[in-house]
C-alpha atoms as a PDB file:
ATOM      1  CA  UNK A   1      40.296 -23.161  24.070  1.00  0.00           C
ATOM      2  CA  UNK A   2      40.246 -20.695  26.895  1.00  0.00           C
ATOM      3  CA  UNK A   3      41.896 -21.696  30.083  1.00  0.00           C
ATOM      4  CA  UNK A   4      39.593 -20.592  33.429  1.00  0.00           C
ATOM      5  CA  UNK A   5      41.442 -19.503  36.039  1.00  0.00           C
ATOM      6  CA  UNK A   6      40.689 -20.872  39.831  1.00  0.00           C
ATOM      7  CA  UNK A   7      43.376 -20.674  42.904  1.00  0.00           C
ATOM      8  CA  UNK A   8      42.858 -22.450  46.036  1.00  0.00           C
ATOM      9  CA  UNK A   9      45.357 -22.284  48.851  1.00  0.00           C
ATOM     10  CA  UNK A  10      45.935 -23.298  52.359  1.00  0.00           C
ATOM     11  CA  UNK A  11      46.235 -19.480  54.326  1.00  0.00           C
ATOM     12  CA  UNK A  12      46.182 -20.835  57.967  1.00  0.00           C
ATOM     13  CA  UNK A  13      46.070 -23.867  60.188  1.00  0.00           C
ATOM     14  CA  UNK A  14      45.887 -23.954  63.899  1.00  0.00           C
ATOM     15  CA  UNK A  15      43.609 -25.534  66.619  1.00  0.00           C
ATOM     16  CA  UNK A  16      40.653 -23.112  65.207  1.00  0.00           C
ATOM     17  CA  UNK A  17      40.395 -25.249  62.267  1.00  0.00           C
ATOM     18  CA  UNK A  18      41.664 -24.499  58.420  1.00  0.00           C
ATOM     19  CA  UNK A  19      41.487 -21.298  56.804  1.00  0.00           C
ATOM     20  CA  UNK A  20      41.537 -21.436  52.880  1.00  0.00           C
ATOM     21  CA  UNK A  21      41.090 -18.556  50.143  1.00  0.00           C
ATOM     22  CA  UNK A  22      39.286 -18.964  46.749  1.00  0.00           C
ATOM     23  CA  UNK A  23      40.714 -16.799  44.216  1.00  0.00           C
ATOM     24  CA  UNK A  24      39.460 -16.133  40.322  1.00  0.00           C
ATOM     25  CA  UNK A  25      36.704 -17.371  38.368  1.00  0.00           C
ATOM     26  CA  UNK A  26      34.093 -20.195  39.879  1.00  0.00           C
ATOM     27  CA  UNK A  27      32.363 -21.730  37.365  1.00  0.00           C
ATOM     28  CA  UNK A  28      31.288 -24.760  35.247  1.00  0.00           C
ATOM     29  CA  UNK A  29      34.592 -24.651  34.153  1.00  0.00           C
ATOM     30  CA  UNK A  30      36.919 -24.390  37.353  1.00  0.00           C
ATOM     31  CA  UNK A  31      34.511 -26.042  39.729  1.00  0.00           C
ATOM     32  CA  UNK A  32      35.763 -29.232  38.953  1.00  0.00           C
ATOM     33  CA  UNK A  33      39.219 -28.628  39.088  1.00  0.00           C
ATOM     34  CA  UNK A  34      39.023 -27.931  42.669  1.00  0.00           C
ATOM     35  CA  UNK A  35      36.061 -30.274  43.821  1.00  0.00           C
ATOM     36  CA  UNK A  36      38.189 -33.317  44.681  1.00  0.00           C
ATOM     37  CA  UNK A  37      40.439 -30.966  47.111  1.00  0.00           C
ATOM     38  CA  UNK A  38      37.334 -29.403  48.268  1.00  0.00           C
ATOM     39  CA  UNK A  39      36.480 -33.018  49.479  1.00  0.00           C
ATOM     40  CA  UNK A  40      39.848 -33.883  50.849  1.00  0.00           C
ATOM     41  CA  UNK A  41      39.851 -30.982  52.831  1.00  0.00           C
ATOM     42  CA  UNK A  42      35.805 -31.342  54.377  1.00  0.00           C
ATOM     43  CA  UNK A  43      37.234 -35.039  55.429  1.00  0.00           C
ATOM     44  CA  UNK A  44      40.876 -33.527  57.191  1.00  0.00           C
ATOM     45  CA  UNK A  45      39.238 -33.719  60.420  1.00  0.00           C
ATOM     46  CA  UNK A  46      39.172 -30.319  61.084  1.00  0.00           C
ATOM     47  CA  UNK A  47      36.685 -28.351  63.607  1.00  0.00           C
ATOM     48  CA  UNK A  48      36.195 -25.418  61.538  1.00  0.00           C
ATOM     49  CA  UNK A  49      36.998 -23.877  57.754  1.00  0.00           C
ATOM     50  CA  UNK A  50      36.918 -20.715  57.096  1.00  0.00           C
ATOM     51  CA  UNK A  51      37.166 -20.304  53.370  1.00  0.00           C
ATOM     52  CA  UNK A  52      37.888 -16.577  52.281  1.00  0.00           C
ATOM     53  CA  UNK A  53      36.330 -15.140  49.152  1.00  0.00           C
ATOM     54  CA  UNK A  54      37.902 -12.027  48.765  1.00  0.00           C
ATOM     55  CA  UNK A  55      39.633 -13.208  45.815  1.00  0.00           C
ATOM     56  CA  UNK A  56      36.405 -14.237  44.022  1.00  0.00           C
ATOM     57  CA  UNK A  57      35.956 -12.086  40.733  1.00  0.00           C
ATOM     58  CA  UNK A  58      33.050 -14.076  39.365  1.00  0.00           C
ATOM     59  CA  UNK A  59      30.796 -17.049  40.956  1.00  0.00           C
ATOM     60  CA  UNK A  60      28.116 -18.780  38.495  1.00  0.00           C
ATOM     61  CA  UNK A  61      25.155 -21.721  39.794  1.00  0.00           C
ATOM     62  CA  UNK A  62      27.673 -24.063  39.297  1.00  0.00           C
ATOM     63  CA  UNK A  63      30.417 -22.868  41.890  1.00  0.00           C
ATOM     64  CA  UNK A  64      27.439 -21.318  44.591  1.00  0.00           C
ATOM     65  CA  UNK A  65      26.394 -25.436  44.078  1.00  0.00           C
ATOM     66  CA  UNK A  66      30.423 -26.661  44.566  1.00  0.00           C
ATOM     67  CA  UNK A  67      29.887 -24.543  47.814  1.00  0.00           C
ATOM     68  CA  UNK A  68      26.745 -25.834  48.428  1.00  0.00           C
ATOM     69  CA  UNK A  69      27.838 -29.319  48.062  1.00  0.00           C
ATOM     70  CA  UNK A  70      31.372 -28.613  50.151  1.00  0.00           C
ATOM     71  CA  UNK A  71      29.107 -27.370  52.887  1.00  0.00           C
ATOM     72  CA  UNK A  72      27.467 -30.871  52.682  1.00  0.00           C
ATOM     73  CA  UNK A  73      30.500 -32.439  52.514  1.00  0.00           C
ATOM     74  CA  UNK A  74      31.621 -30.368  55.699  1.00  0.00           C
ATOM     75  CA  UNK A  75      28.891 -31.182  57.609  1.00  0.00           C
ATOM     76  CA  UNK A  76      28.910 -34.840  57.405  1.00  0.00           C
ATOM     77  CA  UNK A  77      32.448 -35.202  58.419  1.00  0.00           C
ATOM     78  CA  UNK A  78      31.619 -32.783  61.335  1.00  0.00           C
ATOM     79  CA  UNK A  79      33.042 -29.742  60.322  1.00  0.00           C
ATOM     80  CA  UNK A  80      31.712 -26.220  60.130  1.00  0.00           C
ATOM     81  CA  UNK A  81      32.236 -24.126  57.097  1.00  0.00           C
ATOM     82  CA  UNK A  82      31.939 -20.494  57.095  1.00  0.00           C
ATOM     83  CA  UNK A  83      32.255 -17.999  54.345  1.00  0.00           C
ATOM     84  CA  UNK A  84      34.329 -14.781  54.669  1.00  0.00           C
ATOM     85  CA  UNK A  85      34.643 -11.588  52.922  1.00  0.00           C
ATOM     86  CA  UNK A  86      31.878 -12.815  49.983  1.00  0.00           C
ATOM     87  CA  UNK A  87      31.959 -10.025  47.183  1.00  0.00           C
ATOM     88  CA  UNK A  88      28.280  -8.567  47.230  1.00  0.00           C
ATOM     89  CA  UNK A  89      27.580  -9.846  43.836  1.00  0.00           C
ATOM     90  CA  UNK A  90      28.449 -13.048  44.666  1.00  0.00           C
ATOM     91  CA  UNK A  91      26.204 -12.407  48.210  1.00  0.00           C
ATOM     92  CA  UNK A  92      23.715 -11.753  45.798  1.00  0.00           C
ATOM     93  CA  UNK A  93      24.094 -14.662  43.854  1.00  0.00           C
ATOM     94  CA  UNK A  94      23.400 -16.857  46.933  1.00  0.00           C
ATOM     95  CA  UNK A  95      20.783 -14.868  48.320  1.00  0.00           C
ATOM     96  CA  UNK A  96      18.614 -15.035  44.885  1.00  0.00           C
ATOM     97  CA  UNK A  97      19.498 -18.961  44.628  1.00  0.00           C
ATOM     98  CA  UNK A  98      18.484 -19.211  48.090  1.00  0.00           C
ATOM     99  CA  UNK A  99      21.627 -20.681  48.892  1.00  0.00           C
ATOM    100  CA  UNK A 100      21.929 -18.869  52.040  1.00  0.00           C
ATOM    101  CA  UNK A 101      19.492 -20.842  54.295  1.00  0.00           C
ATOM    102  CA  UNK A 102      22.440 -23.717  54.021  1.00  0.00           C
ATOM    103  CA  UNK A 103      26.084 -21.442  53.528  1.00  0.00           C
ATOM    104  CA  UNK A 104      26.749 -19.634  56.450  1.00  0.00           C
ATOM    105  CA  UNK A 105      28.438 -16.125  55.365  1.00  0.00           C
ATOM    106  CA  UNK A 106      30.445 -13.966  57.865  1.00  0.00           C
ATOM    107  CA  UNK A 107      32.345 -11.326  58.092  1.00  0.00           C
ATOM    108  CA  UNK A 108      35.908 -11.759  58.792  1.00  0.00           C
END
């Protein structure tokens, strides 16, 4: 059995909002194991999260849909999500999903 690995860590907090960093491998796999703190944090009653990607060293459907879904998430609890410093594969990824007319992608 191969282990997948996934990091997800708390970078900054201040009256912005949240800023969070997604490191390793999102996939079938991993997207699960950090879905239910996705979800916590969407509901923490923050203004904004920024969640940095830089880390990101492969992204399947099923993590661009964990995204998708966060984003959801955000929204209802009225937050804003943005996504930093996407690697251009995983840009890609979104774009050709069509993913991007719901994630909102900047630059950081």
């Amino acid at each position: 059995m191969t282990t997948a690995l996934i990091d997800l860590k708390t970078v900054a907090r201040d009256d912005r909002g949240l800023r969070i960093a997604l490191a390793g491998e999102l996939d079938f796999y991993t997207a699960g194991r950090v879905a239910p703190r996705l979800r916590e944090l969407a509901g923490s009653g923050h203004r904004n999260i920024v969640m940095d990607l830089y880390g990101l060293s492969f992204c399947d459907s099923a993590g661009i849909d964990l995204l998708t879904r966060f984003n959801h998430h955000c929204r209802a609890a009225g937050t804003r999500l943005f996504l930093c410093d996407v690697p251009p594969l995983v840009v890609k990824s979104i774009r050709v999903l069509a993913a991007d007319r719901d994630l909102t992608l900047v630059a950081s």
